[in-house]
PDB file of N, CA and C in Angstrom:
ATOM      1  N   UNK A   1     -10.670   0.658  12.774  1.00  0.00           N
ATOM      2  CA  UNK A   1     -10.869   1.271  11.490  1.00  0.00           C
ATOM      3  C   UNK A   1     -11.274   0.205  10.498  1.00  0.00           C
ATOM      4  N   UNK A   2     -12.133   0.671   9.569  1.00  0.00           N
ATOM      5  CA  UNK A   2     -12.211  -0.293   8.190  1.00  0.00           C
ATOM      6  C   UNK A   2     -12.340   0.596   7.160  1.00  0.00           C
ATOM      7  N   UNK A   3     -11.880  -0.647   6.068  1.00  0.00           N
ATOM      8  CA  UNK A   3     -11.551   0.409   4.746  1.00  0.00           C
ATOM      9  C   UNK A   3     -12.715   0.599   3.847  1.00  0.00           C
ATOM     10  N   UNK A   4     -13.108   0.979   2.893  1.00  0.00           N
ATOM     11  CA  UNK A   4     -14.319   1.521   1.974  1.00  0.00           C
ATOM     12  C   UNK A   4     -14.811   0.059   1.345  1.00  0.00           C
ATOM     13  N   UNK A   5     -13.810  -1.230   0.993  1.00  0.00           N
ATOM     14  CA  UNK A   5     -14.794  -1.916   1.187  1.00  0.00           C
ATOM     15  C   UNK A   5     -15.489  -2.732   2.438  1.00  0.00           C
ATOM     16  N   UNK A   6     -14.933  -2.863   3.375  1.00  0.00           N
ATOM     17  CA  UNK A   6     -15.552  -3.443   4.195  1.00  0.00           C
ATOM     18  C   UNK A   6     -16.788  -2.256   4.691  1.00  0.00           C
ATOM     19  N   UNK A   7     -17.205  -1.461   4.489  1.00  0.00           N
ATOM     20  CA  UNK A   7     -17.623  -0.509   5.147  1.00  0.00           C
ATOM     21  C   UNK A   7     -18.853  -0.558   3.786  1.00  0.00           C
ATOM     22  N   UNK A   8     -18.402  -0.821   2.739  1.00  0.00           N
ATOM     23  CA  UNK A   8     -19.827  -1.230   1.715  1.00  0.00           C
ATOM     24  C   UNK A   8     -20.552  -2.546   2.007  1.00  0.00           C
ATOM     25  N   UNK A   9     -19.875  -3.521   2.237  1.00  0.00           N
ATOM     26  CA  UNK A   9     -20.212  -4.945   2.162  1.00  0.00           C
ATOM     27  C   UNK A   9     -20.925  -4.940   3.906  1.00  0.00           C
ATOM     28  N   UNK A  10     -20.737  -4.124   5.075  1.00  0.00           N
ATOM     29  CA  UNK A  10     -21.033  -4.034   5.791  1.00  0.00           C
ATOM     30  C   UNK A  10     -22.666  -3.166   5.980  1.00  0.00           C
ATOM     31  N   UNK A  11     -22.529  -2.294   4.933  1.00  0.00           N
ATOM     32  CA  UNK A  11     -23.729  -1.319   4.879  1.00  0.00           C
ATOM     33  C   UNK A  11     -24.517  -2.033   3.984  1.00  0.00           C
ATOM     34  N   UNK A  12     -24.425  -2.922   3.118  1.00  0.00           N
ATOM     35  CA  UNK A  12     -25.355  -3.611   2.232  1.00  0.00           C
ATOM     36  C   UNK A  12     -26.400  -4.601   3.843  1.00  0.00           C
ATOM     37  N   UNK A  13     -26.019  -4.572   4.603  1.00  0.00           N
ATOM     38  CA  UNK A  13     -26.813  -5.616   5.574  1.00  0.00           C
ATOM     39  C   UNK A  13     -28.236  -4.663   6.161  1.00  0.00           C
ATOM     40  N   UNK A  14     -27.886  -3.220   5.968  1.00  0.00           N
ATOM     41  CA  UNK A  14     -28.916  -2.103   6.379  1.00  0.00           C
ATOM     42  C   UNK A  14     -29.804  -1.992   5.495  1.00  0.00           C
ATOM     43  N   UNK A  15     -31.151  -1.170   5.865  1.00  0.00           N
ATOM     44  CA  UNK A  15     -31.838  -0.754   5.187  1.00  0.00           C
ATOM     45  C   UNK A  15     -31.447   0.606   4.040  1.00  0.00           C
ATOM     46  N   UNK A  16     -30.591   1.419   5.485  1.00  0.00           N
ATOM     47  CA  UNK A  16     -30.394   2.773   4.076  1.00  0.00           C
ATOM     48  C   UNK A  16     -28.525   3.099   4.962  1.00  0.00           C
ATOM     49  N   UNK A  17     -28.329   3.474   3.598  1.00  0.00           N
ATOM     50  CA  UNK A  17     -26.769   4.053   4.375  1.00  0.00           C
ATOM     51  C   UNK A  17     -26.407   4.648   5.437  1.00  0.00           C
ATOM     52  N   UNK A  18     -27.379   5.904   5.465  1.00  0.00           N
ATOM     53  CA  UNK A  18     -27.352   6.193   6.608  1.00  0.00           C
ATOM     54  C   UNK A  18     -27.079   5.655   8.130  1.00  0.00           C
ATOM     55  N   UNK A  19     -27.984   4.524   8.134  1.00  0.00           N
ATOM     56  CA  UNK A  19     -28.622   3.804   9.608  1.00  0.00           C
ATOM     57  C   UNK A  19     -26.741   2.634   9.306  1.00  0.00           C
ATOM     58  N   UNK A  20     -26.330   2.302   8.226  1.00  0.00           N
ATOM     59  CA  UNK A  20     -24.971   1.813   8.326  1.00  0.00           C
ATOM     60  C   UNK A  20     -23.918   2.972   8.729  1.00  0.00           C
ATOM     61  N   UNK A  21     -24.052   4.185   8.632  1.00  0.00           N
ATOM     62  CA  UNK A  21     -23.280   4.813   8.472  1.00  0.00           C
ATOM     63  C   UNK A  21     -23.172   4.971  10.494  1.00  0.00           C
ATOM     64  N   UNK A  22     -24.511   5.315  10.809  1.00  0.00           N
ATOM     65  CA  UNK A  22     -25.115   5.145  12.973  1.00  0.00           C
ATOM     66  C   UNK A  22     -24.530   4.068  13.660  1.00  0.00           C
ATOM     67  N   UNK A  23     -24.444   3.284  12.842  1.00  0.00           N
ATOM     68  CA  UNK A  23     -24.326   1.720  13.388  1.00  0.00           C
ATOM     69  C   UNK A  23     -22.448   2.078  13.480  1.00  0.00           C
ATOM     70  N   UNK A  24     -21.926   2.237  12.503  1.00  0.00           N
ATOM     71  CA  UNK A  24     -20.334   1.855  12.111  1.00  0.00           C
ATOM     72  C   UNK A  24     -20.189   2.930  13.061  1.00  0.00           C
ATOM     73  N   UNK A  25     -20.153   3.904  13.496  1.00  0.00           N
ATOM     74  CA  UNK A  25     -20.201   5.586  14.317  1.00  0.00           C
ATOM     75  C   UNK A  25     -20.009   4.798  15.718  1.00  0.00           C
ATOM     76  N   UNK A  26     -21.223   4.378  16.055  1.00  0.00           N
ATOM     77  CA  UNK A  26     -21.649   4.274  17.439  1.00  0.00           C
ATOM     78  C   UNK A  26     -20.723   3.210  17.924  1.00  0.00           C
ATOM     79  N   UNK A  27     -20.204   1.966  16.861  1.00  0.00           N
ATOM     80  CA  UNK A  27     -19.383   0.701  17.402  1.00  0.00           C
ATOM     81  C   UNK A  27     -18.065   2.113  17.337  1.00  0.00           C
ATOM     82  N   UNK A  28     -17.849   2.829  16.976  1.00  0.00           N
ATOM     83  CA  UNK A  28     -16.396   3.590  17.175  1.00  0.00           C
ATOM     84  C   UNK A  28     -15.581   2.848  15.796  1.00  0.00           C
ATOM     85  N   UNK A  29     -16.038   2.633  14.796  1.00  0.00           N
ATOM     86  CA  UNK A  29     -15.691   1.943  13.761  1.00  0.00           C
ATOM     87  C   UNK A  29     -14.955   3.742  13.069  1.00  0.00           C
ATOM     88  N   UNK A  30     -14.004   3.536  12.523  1.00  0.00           N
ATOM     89  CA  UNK A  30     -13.052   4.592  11.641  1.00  0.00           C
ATOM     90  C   UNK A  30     -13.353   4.342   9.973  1.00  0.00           C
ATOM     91  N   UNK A  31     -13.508   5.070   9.394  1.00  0.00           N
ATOM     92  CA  UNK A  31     -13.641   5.074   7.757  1.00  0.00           C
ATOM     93  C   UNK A  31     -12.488   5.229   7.279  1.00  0.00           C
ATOM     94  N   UNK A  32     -11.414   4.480   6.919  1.00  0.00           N
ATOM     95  CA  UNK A  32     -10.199   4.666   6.808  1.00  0.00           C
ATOM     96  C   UNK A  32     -10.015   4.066   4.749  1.00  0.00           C
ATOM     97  N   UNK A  33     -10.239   4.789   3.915  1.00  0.00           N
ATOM     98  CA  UNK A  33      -9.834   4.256   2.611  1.00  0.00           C
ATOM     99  C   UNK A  33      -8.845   3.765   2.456  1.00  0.00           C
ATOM    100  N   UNK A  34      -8.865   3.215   0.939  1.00  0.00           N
ATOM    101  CA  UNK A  34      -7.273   2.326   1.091  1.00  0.00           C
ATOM    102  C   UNK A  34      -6.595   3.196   0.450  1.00  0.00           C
ATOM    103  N   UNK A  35      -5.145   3.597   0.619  1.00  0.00           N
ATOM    104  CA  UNK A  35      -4.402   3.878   0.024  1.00  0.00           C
ATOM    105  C   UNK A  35      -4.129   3.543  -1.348  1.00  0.00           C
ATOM    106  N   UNK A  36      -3.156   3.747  -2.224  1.00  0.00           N
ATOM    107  CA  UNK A  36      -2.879   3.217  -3.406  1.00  0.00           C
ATOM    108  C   UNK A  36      -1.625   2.723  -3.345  1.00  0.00           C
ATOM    109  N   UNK A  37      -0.998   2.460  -2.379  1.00  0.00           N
ATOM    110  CA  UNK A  37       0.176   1.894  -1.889  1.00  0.00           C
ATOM    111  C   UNK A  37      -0.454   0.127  -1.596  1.00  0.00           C
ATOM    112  N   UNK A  38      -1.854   0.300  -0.945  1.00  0.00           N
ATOM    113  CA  UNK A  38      -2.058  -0.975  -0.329  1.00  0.00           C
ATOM    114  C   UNK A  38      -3.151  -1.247  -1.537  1.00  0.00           C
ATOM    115  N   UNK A  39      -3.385  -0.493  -2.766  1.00  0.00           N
ATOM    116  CA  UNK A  39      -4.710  -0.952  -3.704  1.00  0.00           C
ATOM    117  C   UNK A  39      -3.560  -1.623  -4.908  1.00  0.00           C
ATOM    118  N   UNK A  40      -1.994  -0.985  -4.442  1.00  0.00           N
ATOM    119  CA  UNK A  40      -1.118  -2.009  -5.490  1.00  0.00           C
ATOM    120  C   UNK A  40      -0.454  -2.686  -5.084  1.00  0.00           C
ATOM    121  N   UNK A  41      -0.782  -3.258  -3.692  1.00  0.00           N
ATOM    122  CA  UNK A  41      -0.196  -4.600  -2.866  1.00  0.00           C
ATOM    123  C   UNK A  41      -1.158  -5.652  -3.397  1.00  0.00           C
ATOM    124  N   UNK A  42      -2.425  -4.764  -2.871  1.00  0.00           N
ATOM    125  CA  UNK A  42      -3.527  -5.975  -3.131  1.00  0.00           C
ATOM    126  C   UNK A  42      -3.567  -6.685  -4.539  1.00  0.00           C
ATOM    127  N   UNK A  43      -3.176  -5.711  -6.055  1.00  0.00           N
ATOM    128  CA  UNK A  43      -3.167  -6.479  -7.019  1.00  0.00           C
ATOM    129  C   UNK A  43      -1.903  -7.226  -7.166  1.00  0.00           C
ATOM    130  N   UNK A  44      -0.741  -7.516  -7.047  1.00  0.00           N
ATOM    131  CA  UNK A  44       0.397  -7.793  -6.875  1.00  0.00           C
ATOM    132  C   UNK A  44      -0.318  -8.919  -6.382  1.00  0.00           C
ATOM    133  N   UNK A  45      -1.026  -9.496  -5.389  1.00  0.00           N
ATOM    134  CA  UNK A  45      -1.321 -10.625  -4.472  1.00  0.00           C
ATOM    135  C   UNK A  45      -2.168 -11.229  -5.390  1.00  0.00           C
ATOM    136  N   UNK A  46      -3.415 -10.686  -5.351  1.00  0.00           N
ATOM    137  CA  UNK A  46      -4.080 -11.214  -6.419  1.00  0.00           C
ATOM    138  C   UNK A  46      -3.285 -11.608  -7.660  1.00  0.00           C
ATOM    139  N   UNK A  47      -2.620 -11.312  -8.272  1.00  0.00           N
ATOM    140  CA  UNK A  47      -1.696 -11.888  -9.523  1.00  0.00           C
ATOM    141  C   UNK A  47      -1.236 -12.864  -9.061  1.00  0.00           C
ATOM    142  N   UNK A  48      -0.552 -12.662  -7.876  1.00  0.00           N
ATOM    143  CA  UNK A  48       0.725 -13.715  -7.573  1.00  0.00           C
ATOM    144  C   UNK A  48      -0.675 -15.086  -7.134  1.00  0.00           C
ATOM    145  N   UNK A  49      -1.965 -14.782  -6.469  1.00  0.00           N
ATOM    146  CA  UNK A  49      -3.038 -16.016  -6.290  1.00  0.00           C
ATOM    147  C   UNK A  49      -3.338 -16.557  -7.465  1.00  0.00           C
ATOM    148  N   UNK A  50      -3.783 -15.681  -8.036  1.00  0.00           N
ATOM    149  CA  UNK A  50      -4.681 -16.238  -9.683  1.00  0.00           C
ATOM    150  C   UNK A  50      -3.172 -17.374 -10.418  1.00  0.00           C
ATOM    151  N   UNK A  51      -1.910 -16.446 -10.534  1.00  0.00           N
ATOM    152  CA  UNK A  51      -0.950 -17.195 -11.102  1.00  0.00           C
ATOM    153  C   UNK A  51      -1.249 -19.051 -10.649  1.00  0.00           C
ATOM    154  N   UNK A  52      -1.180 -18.798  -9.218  1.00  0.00           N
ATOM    155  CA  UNK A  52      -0.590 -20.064  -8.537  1.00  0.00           C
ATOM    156  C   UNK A  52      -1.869 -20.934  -8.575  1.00  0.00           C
ATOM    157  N   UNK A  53      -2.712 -20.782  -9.156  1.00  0.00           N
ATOM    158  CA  UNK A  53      -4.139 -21.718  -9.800  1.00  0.00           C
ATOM    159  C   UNK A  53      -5.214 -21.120  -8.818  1.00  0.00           C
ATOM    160  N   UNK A  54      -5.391 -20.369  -7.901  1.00  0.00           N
ATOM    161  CA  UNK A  54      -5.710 -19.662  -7.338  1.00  0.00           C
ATOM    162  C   UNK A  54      -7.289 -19.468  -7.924  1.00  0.00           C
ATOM    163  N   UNK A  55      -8.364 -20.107  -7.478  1.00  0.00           N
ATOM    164  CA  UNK A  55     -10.199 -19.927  -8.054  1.00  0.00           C
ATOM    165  C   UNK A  55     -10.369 -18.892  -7.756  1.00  0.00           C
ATOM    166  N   UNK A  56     -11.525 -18.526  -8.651  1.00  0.00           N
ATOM    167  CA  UNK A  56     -12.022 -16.900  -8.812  1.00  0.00           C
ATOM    168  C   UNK A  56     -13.018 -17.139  -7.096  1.00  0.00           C
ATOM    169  N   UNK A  57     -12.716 -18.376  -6.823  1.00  0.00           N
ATOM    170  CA  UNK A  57     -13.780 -17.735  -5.349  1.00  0.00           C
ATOM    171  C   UNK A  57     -13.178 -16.833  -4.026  1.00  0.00           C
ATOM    172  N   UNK A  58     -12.449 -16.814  -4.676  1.00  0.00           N
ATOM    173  CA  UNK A  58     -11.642 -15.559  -3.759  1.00  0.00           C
ATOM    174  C   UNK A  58     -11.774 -13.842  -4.544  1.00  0.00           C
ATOM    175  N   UNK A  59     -12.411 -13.774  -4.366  1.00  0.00           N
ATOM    176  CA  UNK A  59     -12.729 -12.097  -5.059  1.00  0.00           C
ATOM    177  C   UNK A  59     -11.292 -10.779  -4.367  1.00  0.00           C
ATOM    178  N   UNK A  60     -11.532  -9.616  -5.532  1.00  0.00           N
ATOM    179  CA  UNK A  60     -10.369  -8.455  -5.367  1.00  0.00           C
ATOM    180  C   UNK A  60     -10.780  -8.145  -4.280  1.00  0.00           C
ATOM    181  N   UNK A  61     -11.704  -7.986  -3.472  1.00  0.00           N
ATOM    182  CA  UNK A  61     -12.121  -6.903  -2.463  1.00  0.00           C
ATOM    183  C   UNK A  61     -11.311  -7.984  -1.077  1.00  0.00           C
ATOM    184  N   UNK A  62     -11.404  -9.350  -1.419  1.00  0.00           N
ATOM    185  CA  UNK A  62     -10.296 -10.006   0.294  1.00  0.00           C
ATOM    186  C   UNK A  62      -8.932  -9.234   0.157  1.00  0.00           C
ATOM    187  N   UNK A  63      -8.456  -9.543  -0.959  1.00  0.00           N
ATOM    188  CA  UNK A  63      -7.009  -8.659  -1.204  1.00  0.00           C
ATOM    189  C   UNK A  63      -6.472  -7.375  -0.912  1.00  0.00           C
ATOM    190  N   UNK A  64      -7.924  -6.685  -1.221  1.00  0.00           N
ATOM    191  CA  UNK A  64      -7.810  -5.359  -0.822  1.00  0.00           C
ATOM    192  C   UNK A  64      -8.232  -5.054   0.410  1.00  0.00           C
ATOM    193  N   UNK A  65      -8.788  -5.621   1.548  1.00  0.00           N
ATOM    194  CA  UNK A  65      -9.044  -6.106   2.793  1.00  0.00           C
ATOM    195  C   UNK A  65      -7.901  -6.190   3.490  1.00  0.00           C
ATOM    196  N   UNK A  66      -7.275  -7.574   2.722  1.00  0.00           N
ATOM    197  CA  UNK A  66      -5.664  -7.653   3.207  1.00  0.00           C
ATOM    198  C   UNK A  66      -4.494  -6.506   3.455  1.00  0.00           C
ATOM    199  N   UNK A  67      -4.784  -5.804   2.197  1.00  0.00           N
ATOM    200  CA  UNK A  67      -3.632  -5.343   1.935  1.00  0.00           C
ATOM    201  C   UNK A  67      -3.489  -3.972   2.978  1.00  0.00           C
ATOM    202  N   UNK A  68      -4.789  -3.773   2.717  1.00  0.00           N
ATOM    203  CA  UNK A  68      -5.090  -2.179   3.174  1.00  0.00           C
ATOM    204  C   UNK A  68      -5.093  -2.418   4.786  1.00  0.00           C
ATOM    205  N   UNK A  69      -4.926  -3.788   5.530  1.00  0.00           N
ATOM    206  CA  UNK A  69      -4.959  -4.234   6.877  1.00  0.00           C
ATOM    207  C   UNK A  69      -3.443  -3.684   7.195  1.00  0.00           C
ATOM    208  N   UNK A  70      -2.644  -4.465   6.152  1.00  0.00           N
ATOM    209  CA  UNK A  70      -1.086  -4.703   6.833  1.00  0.00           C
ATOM    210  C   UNK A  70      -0.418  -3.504   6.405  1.00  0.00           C
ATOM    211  N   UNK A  71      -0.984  -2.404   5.876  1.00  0.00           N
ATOM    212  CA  UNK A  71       0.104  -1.222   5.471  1.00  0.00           C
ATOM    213  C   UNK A  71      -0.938   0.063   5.883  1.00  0.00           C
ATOM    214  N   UNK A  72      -1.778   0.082   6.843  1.00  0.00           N
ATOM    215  CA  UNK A  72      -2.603   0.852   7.214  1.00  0.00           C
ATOM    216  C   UNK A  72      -3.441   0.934   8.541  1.00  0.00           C
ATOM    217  N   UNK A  73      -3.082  -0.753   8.997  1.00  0.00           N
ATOM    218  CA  UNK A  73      -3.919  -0.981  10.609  1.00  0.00           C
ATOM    219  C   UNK A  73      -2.722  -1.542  11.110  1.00  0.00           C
ATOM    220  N   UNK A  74      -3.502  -2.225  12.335  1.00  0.00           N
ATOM    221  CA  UNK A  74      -2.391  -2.881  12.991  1.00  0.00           C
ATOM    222  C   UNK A  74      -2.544  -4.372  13.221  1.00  0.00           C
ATOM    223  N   UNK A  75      -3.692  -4.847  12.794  1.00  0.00           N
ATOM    224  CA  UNK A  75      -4.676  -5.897  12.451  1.00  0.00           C
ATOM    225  C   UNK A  75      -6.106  -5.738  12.046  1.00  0.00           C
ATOM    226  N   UNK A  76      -6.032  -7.585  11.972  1.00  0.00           N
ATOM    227  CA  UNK A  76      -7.556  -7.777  10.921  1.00  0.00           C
ATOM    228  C   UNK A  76      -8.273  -8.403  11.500  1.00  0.00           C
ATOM    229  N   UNK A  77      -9.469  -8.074  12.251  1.00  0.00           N
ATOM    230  CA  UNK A  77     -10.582  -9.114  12.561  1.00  0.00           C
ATOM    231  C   UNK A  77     -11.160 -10.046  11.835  1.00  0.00           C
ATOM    232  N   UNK A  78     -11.044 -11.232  11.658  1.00  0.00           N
ATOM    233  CA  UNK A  78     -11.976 -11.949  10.743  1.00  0.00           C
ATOM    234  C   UNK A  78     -11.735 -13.871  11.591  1.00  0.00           C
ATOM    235  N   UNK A  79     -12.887 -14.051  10.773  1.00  0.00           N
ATOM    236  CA  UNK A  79     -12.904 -15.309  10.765  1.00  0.00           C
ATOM    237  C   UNK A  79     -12.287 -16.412   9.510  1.00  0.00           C
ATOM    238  N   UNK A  80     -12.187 -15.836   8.586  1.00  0.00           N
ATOM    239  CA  UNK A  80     -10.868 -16.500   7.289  1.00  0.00           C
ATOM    240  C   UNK A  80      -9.576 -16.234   7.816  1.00  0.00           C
ATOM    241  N   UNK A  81      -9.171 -16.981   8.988  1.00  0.00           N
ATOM    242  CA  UNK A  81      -7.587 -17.002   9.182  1.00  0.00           C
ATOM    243  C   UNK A  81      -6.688 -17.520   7.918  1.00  0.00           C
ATOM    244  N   UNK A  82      -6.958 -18.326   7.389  1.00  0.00           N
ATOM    245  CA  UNK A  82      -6.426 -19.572   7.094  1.00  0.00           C
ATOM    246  C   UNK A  82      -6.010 -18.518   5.688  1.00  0.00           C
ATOM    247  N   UNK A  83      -6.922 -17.806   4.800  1.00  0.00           N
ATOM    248  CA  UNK A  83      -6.271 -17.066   3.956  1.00  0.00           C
ATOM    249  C   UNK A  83      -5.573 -15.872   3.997  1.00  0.00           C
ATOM    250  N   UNK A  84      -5.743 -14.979   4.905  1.00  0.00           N
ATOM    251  CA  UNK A  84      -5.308 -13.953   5.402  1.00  0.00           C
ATOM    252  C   UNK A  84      -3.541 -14.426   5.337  1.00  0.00           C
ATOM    253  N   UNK A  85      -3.902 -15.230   6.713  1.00  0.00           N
ATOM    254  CA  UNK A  85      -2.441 -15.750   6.763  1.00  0.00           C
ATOM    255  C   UNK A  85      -1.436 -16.353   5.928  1.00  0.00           C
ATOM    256  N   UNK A  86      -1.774 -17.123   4.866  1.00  0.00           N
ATOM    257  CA  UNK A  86      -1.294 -17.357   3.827  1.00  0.00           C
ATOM    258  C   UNK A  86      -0.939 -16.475   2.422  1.00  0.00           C
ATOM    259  N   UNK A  87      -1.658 -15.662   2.939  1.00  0.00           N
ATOM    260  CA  UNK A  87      -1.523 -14.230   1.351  1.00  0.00           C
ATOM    261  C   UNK A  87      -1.262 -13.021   2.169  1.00  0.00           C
ATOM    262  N   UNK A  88      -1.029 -12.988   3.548  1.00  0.00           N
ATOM    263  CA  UNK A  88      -0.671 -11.961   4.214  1.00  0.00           C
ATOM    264  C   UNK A  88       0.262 -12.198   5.190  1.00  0.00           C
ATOM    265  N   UNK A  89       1.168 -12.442   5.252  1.00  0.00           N
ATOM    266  CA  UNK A  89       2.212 -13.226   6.335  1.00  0.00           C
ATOM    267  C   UNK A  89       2.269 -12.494   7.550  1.00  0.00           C
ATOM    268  N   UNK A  90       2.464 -11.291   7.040  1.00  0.00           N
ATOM    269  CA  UNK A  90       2.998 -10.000   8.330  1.00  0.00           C
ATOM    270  C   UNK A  90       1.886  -9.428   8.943  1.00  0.00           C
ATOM    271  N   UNK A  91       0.681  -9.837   8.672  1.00  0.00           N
ATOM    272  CA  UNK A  91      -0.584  -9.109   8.814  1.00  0.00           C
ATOM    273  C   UNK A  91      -1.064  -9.967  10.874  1.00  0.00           C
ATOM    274  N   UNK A  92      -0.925  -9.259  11.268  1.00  0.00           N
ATOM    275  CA  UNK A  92      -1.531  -9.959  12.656  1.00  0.00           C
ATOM    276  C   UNK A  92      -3.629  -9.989  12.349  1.00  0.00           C
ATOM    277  N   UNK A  93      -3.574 -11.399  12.367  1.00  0.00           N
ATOM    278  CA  UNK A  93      -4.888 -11.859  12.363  1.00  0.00           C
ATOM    279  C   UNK A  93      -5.852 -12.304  13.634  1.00  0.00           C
ATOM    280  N   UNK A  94      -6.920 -11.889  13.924  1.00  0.00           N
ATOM    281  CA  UNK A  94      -7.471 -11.857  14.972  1.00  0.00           C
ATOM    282  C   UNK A  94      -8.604 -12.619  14.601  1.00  0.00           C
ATOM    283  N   UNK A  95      -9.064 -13.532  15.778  1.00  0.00           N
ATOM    284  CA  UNK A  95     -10.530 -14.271  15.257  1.00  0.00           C
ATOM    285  C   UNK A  95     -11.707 -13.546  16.333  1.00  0.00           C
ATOM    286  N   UNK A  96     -12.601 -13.310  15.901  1.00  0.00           N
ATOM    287  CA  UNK A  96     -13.776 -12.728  17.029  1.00  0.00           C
ATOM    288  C   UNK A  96     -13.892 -14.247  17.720  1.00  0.00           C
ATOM    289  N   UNK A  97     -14.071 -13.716  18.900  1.00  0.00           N
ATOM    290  CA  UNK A  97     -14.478 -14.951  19.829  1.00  0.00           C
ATOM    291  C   UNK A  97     -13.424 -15.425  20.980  1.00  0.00           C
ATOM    292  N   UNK A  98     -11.939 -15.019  20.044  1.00  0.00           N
ATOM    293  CA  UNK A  98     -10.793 -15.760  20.614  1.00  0.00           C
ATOM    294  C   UNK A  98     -10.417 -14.794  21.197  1.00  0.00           C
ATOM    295  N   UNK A  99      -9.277 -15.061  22.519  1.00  0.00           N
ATOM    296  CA  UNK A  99      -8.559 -14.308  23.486  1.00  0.00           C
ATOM    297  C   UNK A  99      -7.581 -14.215  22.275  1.00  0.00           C
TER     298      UNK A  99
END
């Protein structure tokens, strides 16, 4: 499953929504939105980042990535371990590539 943003930031790589919409279908990809349980985890995190000197190069939509991972999947595919894991403790993180 992925949530509404990964599923935008994923369809921006297509020509038309649609042909993102064939593509996400055919991998067996789930359209799963975020809750508002995990859209007020994600700001909670983001506060608690920005507080702790935390650069704007980390944008709301990782947070909400995060959040909507650990109170809605069962993991997160990505290749940013290193933040996931640090702003998501409980979140099981997966790297493509790795066993």
């Amino acid at each position: 499953m992925a949530c509404d943003v990964v599923w935008a930031e994923v369809a921006s790589f297509f020509q038309t929504p649609e042909a993102a919409d064939e593509a996400m279908n055919r991998l067996g990809v789930e359209f799963s939105p975020i809750e508002l349980k995990a859209a007020l985890a994600a700001s909670a995190t983001w506060r608690a980042y920005r507080t702790r000197g935390g650069r704007r190069g980390r944008v709301v939509a990782d947070f909400l990535i995060g959040a909507h991972a650990v109170s809605q999947a069962e993991r997160l595919v990505t290749r940013d371990r290193g933040f996931y894991r640090a702003y998501f403790s409980r979140l099981k993180v997966l790297e493509p590539g790795k066993a």
